[in-house]
C-alpha atoms as a PDB file:
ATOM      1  CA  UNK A   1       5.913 -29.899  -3.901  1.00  0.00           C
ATOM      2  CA  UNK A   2       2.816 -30.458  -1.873  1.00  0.00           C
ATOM      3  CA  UNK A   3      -0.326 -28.973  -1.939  1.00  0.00           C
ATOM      4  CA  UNK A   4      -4.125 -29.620  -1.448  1.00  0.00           C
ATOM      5  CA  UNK A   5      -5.937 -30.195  -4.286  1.00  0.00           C
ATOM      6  CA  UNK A   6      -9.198 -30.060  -5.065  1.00  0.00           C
ATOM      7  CA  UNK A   7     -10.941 -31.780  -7.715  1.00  0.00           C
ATOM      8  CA  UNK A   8     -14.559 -31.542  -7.524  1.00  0.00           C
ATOM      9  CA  UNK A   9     -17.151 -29.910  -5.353  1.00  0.00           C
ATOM     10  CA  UNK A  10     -18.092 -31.520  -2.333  1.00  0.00           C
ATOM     11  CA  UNK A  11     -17.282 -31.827   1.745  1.00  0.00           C
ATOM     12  CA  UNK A  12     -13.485 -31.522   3.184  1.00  0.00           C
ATOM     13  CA  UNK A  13     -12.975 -34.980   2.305  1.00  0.00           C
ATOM     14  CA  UNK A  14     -12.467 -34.011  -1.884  1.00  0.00           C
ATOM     15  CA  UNK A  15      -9.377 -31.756  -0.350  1.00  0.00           C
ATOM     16  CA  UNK A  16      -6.423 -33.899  -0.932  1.00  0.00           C
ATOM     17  CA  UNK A  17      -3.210 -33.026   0.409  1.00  0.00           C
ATOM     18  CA  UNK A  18      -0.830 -34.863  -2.430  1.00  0.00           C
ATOM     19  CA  UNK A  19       2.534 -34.088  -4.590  1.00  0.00           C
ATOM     20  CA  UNK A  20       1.919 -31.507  -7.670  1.00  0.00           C
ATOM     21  CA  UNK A  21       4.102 -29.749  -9.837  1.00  0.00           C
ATOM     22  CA  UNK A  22       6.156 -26.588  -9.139  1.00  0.00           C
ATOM     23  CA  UNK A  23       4.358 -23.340 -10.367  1.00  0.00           C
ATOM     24  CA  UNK A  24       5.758 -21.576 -13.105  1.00  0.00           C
ATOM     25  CA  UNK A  25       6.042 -17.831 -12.652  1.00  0.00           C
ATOM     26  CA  UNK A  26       6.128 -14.969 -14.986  1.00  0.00           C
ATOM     27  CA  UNK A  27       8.079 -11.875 -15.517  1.00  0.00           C
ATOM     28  CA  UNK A  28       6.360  -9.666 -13.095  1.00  0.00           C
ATOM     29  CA  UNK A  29       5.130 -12.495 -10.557  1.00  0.00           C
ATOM     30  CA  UNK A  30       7.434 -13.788  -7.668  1.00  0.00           C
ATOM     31  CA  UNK A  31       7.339 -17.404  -6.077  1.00  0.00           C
ATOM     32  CA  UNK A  32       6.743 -17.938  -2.490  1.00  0.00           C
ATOM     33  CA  UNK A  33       7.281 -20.385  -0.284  1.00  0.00           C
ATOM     34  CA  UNK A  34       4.392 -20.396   1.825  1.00  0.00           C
ATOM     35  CA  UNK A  35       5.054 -20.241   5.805  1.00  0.00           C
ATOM     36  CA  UNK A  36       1.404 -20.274   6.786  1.00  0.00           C
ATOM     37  CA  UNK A  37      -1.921 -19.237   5.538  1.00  0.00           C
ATOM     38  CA  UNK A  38      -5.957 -19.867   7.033  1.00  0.00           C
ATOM     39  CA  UNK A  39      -8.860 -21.090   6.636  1.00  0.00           C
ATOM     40  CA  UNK A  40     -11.863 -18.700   5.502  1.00  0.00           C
ATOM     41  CA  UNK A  41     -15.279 -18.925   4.676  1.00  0.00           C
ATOM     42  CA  UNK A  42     -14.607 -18.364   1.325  1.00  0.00           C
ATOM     43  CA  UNK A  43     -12.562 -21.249   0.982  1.00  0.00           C
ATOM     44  CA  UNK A  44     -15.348 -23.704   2.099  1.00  0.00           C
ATOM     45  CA  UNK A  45     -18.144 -22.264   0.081  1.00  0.00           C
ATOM     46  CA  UNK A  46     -15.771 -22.627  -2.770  1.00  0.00           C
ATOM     47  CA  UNK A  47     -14.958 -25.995  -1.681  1.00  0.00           C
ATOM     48  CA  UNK A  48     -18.466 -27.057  -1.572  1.00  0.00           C
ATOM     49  CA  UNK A  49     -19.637 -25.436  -4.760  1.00  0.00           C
ATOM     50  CA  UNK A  50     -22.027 -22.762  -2.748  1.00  0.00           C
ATOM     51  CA  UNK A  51     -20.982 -19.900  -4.924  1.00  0.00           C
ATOM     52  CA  UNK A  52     -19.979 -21.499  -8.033  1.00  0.00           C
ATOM     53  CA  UNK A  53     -21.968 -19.005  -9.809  1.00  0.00           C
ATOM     54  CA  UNK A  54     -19.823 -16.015  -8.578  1.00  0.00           C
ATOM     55  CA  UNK A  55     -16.454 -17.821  -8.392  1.00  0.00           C
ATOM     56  CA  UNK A  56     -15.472 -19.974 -11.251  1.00  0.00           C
ATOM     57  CA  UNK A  57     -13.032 -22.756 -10.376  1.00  0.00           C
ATOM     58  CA  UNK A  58     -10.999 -24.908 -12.731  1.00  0.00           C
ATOM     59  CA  UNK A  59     -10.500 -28.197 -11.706  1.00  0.00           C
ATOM     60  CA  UNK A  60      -7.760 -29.855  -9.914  1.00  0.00           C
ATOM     61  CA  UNK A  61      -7.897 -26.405  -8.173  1.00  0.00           C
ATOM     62  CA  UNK A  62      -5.690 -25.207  -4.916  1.00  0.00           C
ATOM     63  CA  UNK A  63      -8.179 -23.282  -2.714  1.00  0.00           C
ATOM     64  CA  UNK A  64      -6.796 -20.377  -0.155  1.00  0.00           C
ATOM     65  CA  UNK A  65      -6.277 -16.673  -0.038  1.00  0.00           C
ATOM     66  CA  UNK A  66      -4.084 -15.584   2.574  1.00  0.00           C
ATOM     67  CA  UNK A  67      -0.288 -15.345   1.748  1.00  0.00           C
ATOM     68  CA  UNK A  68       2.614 -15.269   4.134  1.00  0.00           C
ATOM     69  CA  UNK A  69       5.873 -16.510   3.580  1.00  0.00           C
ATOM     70  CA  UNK A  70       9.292 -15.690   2.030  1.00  0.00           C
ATOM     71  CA  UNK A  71      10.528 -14.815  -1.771  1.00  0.00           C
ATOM     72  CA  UNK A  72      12.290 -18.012  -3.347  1.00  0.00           C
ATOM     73  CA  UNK A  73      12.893 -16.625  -6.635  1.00  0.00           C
ATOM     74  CA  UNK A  74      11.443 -13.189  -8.752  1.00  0.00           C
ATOM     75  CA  UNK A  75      10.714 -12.857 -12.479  1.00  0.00           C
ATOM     76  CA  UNK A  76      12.919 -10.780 -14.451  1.00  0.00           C
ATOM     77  CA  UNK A  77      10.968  -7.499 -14.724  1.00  0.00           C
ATOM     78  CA  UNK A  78      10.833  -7.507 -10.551  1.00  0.00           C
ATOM     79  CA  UNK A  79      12.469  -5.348  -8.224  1.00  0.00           C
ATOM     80  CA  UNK A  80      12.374  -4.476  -4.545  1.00  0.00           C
ATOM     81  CA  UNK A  81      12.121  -8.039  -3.640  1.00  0.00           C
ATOM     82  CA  UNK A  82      15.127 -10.976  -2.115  1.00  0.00           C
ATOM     83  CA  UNK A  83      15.568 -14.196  -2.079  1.00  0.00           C
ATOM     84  CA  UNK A  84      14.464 -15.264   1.993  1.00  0.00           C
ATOM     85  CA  UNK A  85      12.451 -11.631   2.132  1.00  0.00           C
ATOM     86  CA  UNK A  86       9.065 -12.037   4.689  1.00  0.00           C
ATOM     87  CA  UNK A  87       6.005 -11.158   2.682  1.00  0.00           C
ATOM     88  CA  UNK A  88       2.697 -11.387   3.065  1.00  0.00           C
ATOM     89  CA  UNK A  89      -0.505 -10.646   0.400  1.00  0.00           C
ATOM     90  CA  UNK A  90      -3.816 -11.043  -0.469  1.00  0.00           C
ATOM     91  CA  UNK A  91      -3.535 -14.184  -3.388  1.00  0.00           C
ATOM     92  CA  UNK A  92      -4.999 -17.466  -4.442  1.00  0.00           C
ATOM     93  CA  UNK A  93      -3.680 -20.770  -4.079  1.00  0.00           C
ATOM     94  CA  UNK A  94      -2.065 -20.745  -1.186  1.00  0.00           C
ATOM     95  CA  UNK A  95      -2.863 -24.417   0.110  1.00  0.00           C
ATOM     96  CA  UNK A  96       0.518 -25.532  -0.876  1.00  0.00           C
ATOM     97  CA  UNK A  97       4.296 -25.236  -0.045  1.00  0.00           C
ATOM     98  CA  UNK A  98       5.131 -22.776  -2.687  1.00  0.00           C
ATOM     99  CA  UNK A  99       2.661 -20.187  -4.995  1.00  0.00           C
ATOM    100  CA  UNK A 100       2.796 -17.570  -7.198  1.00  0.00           C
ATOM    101  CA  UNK A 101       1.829 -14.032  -6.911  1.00  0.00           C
ATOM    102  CA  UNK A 102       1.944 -10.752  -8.855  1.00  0.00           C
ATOM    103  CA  UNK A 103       4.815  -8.570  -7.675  1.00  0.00           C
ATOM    104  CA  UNK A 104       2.427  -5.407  -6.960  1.00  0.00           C
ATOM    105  CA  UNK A 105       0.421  -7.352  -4.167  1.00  0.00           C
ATOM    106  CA  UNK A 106       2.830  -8.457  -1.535  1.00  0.00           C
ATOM    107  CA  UNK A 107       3.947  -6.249   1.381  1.00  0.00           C
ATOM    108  CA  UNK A 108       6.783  -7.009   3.990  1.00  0.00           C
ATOM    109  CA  UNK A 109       5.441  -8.533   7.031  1.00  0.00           C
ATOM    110  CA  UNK A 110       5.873  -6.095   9.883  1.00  0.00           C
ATOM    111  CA  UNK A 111       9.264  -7.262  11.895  1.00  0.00           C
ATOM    112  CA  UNK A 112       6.851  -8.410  15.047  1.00  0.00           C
ATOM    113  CA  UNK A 113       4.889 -10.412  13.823  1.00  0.00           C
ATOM    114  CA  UNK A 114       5.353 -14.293  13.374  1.00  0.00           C
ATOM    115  CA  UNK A 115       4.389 -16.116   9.868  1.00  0.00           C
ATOM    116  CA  UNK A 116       1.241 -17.196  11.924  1.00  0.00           C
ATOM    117  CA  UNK A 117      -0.062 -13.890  13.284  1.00  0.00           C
ATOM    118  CA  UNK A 118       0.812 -12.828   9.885  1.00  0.00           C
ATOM    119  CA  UNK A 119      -1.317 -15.503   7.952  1.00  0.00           C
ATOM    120  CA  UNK A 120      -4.040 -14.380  10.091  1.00  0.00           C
ATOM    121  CA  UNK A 121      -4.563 -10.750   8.566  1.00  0.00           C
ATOM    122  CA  UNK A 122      -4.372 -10.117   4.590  1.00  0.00           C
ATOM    123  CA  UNK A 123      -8.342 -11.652   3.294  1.00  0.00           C
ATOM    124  CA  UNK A 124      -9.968 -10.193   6.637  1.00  0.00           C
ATOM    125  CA  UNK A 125      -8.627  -6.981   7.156  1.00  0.00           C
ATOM    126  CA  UNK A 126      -8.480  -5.851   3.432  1.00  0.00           C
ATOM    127  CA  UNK A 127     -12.552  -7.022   3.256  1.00  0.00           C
ATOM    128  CA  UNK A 128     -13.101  -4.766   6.481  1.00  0.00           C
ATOM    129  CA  UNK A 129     -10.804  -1.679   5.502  1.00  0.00           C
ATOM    130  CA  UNK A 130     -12.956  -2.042   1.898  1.00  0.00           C
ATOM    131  CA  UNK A 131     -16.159  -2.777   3.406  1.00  0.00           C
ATOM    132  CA  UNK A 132     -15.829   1.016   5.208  1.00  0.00           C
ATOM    133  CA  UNK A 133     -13.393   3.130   3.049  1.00  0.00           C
ATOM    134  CA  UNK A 134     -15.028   1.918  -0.176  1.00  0.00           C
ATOM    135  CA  UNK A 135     -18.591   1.021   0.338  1.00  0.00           C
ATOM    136  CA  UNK A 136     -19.218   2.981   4.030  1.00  0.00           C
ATOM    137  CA  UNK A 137     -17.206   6.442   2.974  1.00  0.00           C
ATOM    138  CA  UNK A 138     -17.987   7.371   6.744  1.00  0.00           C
ATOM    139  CA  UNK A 139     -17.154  11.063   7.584  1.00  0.00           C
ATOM    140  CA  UNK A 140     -16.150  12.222  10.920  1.00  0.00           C
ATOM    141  CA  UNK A 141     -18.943  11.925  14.074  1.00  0.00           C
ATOM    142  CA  UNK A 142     -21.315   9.421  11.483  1.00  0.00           C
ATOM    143  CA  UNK A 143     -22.742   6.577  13.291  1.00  0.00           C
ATOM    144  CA  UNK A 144     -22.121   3.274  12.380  1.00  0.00           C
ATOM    145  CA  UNK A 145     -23.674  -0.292  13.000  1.00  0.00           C
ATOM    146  CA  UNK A 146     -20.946  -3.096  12.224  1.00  0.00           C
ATOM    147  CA  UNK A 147     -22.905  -6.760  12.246  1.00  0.00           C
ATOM    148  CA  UNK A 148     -21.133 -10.014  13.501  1.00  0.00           C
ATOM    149  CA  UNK A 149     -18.750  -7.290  15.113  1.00  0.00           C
ATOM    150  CA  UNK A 150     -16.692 -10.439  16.748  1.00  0.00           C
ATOM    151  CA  UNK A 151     -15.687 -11.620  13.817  1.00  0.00           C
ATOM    152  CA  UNK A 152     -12.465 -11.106  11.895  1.00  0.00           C
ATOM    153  CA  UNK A 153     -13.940  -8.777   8.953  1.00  0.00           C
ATOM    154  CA  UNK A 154     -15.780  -7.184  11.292  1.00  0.00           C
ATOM    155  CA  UNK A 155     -13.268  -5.995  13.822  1.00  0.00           C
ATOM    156  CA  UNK A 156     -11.289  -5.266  11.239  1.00  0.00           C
ATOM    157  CA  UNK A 157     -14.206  -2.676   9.640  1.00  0.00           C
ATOM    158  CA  UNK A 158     -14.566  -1.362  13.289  1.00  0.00           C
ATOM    159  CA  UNK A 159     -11.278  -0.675  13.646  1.00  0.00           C
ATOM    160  CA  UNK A 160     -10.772   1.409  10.168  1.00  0.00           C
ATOM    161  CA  UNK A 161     -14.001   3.270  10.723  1.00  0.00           C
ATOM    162  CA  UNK A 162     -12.931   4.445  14.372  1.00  0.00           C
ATOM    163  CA  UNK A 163      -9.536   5.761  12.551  1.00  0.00           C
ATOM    164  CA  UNK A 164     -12.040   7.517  10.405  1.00  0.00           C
ATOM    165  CA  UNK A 165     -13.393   9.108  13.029  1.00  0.00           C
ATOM    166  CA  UNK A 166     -16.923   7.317  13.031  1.00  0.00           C
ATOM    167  CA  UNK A 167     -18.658   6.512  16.023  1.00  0.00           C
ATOM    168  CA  UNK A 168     -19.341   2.374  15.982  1.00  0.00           C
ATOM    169  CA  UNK A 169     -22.219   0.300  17.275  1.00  0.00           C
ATOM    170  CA  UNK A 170     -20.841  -3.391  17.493  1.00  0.00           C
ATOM    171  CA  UNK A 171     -24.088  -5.398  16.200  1.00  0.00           C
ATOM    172  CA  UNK A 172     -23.897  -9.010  18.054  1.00  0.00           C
ATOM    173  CA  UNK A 173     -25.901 -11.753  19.718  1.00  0.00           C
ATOM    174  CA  UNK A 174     -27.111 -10.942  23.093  1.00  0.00           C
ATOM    175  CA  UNK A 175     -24.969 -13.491  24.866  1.00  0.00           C
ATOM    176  CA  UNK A 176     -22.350 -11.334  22.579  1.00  0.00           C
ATOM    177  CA  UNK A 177     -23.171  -8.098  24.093  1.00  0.00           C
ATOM    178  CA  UNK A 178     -19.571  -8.441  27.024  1.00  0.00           C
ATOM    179  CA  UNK A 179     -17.394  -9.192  24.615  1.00  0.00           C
ATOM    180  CA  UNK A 180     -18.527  -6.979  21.958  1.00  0.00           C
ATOM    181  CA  UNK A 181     -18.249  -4.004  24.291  1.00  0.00           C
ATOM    182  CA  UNK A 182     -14.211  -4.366  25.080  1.00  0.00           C
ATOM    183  CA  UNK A 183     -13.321  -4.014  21.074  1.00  0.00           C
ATOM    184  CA  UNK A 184     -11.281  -1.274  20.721  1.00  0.00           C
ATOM    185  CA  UNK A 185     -13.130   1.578  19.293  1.00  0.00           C
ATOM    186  CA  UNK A 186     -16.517   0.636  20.190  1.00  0.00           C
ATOM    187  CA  UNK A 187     -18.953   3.029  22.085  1.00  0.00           C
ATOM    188  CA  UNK A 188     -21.492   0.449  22.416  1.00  0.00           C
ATOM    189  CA  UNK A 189     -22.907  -2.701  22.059  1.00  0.00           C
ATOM    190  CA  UNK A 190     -26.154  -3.562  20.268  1.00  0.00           C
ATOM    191  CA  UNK A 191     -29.001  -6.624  20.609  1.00  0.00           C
ATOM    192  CA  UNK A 192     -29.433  -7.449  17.204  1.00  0.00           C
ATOM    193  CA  UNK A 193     -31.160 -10.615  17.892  1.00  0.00           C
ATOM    194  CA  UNK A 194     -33.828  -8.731  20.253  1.00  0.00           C
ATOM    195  CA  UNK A 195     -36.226  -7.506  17.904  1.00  0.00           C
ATOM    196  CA  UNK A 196     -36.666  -4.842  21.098  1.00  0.00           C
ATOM    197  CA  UNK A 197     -33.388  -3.690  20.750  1.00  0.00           C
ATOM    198  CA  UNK A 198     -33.881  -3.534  17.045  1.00  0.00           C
ATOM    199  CA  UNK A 199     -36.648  -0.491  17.767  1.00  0.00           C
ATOM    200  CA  UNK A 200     -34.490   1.081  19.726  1.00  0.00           C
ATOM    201  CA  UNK A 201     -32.142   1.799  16.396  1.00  0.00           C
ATOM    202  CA  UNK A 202     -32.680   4.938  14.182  1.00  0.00           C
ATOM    203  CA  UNK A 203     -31.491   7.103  11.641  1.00  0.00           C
ATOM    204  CA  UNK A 204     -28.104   5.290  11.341  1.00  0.00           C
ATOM    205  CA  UNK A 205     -26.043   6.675   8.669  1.00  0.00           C
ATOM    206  CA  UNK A 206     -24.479   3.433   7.764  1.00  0.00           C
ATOM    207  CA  UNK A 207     -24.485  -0.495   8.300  1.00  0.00           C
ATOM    208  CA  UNK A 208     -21.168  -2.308   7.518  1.00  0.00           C
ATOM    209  CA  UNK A 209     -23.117  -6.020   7.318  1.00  0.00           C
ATOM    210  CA  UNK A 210     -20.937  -9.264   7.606  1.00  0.00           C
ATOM    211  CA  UNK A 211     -23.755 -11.389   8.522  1.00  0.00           C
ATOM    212  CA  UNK A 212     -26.722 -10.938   5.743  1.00  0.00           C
ATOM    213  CA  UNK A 213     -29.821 -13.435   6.197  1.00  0.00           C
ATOM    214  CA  UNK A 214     -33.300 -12.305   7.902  1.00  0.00           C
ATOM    215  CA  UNK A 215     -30.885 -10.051  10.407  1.00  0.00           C
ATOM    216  CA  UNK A 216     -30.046  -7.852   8.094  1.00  0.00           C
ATOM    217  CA  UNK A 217     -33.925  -7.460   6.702  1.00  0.00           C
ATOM    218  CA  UNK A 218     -34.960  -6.404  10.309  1.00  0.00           C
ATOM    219  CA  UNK A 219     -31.965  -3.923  10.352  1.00  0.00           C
ATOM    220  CA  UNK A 220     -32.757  -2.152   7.194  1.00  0.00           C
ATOM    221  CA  UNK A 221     -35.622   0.108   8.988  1.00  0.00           C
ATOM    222  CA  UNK A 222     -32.888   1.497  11.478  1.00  0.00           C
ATOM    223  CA  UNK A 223     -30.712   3.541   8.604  1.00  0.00           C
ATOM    224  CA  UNK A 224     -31.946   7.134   7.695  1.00  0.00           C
ATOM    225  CA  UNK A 225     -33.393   8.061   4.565  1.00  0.00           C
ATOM    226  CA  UNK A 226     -30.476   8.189   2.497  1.00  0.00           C
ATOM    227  CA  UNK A 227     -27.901   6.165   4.796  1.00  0.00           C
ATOM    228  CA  UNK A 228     -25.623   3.488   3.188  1.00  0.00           C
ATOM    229  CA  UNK A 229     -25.790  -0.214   3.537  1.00  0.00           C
ATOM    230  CA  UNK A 230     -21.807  -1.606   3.002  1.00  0.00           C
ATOM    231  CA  UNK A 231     -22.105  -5.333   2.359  1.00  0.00           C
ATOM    232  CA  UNK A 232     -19.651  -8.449   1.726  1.00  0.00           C
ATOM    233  CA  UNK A 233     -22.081 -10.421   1.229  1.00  0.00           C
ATOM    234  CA  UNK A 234     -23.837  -8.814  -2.327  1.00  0.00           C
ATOM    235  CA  UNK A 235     -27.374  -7.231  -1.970  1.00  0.00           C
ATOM    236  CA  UNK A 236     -30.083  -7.938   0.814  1.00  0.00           C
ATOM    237  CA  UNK A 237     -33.995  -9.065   0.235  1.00  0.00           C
ATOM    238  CA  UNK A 238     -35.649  -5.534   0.504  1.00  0.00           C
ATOM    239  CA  UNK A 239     -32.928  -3.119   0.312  1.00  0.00           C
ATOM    240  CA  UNK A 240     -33.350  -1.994  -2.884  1.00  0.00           C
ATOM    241  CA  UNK A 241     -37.080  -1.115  -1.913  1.00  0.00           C
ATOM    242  CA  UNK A 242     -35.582   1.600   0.601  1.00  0.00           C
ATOM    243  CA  UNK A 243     -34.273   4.983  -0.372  1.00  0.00           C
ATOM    244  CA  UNK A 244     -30.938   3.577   1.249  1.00  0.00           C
ATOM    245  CA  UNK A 245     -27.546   3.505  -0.808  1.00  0.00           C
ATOM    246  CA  UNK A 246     -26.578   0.005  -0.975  1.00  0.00           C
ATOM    247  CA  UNK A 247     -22.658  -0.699  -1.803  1.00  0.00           C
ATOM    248  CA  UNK A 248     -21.768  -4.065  -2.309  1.00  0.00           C
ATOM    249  CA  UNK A 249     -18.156  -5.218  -2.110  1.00  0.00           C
ATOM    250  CA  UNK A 250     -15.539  -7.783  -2.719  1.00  0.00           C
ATOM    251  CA  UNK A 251     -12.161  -7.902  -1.408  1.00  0.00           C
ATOM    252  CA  UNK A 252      -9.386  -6.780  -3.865  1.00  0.00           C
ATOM    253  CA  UNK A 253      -5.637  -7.040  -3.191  1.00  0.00           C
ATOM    254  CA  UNK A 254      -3.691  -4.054  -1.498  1.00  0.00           C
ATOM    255  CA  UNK A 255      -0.146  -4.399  -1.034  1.00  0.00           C
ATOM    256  CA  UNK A 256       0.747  -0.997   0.904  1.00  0.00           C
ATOM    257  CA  UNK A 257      -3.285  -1.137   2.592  1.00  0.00           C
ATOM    258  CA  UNK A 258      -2.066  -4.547   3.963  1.00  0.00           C
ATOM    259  CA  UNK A 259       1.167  -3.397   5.268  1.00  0.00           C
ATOM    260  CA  UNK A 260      -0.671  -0.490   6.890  1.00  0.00           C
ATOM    261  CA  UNK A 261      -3.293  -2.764   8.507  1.00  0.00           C
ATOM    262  CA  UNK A 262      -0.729  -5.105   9.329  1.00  0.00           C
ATOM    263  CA  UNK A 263       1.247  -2.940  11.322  1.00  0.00           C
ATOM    264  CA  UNK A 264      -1.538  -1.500  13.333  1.00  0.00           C
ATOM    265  CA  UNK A 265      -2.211  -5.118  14.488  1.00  0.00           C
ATOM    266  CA  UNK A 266       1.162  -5.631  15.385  1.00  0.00           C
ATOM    267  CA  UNK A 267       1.241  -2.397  17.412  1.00  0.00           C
ATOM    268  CA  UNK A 268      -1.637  -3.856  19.517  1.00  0.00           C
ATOM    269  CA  UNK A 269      -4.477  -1.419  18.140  1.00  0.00           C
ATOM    270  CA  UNK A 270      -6.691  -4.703  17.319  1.00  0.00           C
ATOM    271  CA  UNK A 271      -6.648  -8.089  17.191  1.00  0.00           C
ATOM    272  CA  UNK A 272      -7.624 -10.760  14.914  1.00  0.00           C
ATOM    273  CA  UNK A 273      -8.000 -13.777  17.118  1.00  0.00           C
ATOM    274  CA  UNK A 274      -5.901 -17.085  16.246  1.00  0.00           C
ATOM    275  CA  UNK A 275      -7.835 -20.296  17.367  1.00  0.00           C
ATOM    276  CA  UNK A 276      -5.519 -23.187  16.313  1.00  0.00           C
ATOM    277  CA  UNK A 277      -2.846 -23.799  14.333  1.00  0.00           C
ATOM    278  CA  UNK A 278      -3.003 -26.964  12.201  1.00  0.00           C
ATOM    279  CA  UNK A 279      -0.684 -28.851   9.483  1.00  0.00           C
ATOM    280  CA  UNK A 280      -1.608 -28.268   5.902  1.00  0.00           C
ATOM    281  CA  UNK A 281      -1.959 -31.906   5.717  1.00  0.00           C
ATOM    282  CA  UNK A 282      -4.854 -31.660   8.353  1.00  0.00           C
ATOM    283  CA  UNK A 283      -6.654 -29.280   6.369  1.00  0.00           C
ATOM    284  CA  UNK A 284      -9.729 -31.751   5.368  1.00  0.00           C
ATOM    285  CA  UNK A 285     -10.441 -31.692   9.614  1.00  0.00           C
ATOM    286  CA  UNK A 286      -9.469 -27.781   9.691  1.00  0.00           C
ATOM    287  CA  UNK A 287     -12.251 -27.236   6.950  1.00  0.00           C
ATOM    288  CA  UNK A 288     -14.583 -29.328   8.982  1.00  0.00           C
ATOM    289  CA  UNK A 289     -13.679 -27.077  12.441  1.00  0.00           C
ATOM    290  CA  UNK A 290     -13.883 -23.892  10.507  1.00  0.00           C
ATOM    291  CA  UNK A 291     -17.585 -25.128   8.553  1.00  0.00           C
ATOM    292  CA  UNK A 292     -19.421 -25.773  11.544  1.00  0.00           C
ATOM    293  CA  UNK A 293     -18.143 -22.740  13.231  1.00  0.00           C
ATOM    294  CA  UNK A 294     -16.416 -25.389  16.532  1.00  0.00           C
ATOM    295  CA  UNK A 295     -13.985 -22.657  17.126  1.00  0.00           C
ATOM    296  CA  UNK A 296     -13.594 -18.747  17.654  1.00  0.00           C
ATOM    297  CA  UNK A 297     -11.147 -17.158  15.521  1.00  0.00           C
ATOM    298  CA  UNK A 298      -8.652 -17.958  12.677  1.00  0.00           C
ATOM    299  CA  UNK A 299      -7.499 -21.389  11.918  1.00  0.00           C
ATOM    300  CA  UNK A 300      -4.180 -21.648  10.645  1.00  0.00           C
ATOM    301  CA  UNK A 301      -2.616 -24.089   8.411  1.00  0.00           C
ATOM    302  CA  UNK A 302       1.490 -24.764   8.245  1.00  0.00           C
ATOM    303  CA  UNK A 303       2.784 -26.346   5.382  1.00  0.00           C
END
């Protein structure tokens, strides 16, 4: 089959798109041929060896998370799943034409949605659904301030936590502040490069961050004495000097969470915005696009 390899750290140009072997698959694991997955951060900080002390990696590796494609062939102790069934999960090595996943992690893809809306959804909207129902816990009427909110975790976080019932603040650039406002669920935009607009923030209950950096610092003073900081990006400088609750988290795999999210996006209630669709074999130039942030939304790749 083909895949992209990687076999040191380095720029796009160590991804090489190149004939491998078939993957073996256990008892409980099913192989899929993959339809489409995208391009996330993750992916190019792995890549480049950024967070090689959280993420281990052993070498040739095949980078990519999101999943969406249909069952070739199941392991003997799985059920519930077809030869040519549409499925779609939260996994790892999905940079080729066929991977392998644990059973328990895929979910149908909703009927309406193509492989590429799909391939858009599982890494982003399971880190946003996490990022409020396990580090946020917001109850009903809380107020909360969702950073980067035009980005794909983020809208995803906003739109859990309005399901939840919690009133949302999208945190953006200024130049941000149109867009931000026409997100489903939002009651307002916030400033959160105006150190003015900053002041005007206090006693938040809770800050669902996606950005981290000096941003994040400056926001700290705006939560309430015991308010919550979710993050997916580990602990800020200074948080745990405040008597704030900080909840750090990393996105795990949720088959029936997936499906749930999955079908709310098909049904129109938000959106995670495509940007381009590329060939798997492009992916060195795709990794390039998505590093230097050239385009808005997901990038996805087509084996």
């Amino acid at each position: 089959m083909k895949a992209v390899l990687l076999e040191e750290y380095g720029g796009p140009e160590k991804l090489r798109y190149t004939d491998t072997d078939m993957p073996d698959f256990g008892d409980n694991e099913v192989l899929v041929r993959v339809r489409a997955t995208s391009v996330n951060p993750v992916d190019y900080k792995i890549r480049s060896g950024a967070v090689r002390d959280r993420i281990a990696v052993d070498f040739p590796a095949i980078l990519g998370r999101d999943l969406v494609g249909e069952v070739e062939a199941v392991g003997r102790g799985v059920s519930g799943f077809s030869r040519g069934m549409r499925v779609m999960a939260l996994a790892n090595g999905t940079y080729a034409e066929y991977t392998v996943a644990k059973a328990g992690v895929l979910a149908p893809v909703p009927d309406t949605l193509s492989f590429q809306q799909a391939a858009a959804l599982p890494l982003v909207t399971l880190t946003g659904a996490q990022l409020i129902e396990r580090a946020v816990k917001p109850r009903t009427g809380q107020t909360i301030l969702v950073t980067g909110a035009l980005g794909s975790v983020a809208r995803s976080a906003i739109h859990v936590a309005r399901k939840h019932g919690a009133r949302v603040l999208a945190g953006v650039r200024r130049s941000e502040m149109e867009a931000a406002r026409k997100l489903p669920g939002v009651a307002d935009a916030v400033a959160i490069d105006d150190e003015k607009e900053i002041e005007k923030l206090f006693d938040l209950d809770s800050i669902a961050d996606t950005i981290d950096g000096p941003t994040i610092e400056r926001l700290l003073k705006t939560l309430r004495v015991g308010g919550v900081l979710g993050s997916v990006l580990g602990v800020p400088k200074g948080a745990p000097d405040r008597d704030i609750r900080v909840e750090p988290i990393m996105a795990q795999p949720d088959a029936s969470r997936l499906y749930e999210l999955a079908d709310d996006a098909a049904r129109g209630e938000f959106d995670i915005p495509v940007a381009k669709i590329m060939k798997l074999e492009e992916v060195q130039e795709a990794h390039r696009l998505a590093e230097s942030h050239a385009v808005k939304g997901k990038i996805i790749l087509v084996p």
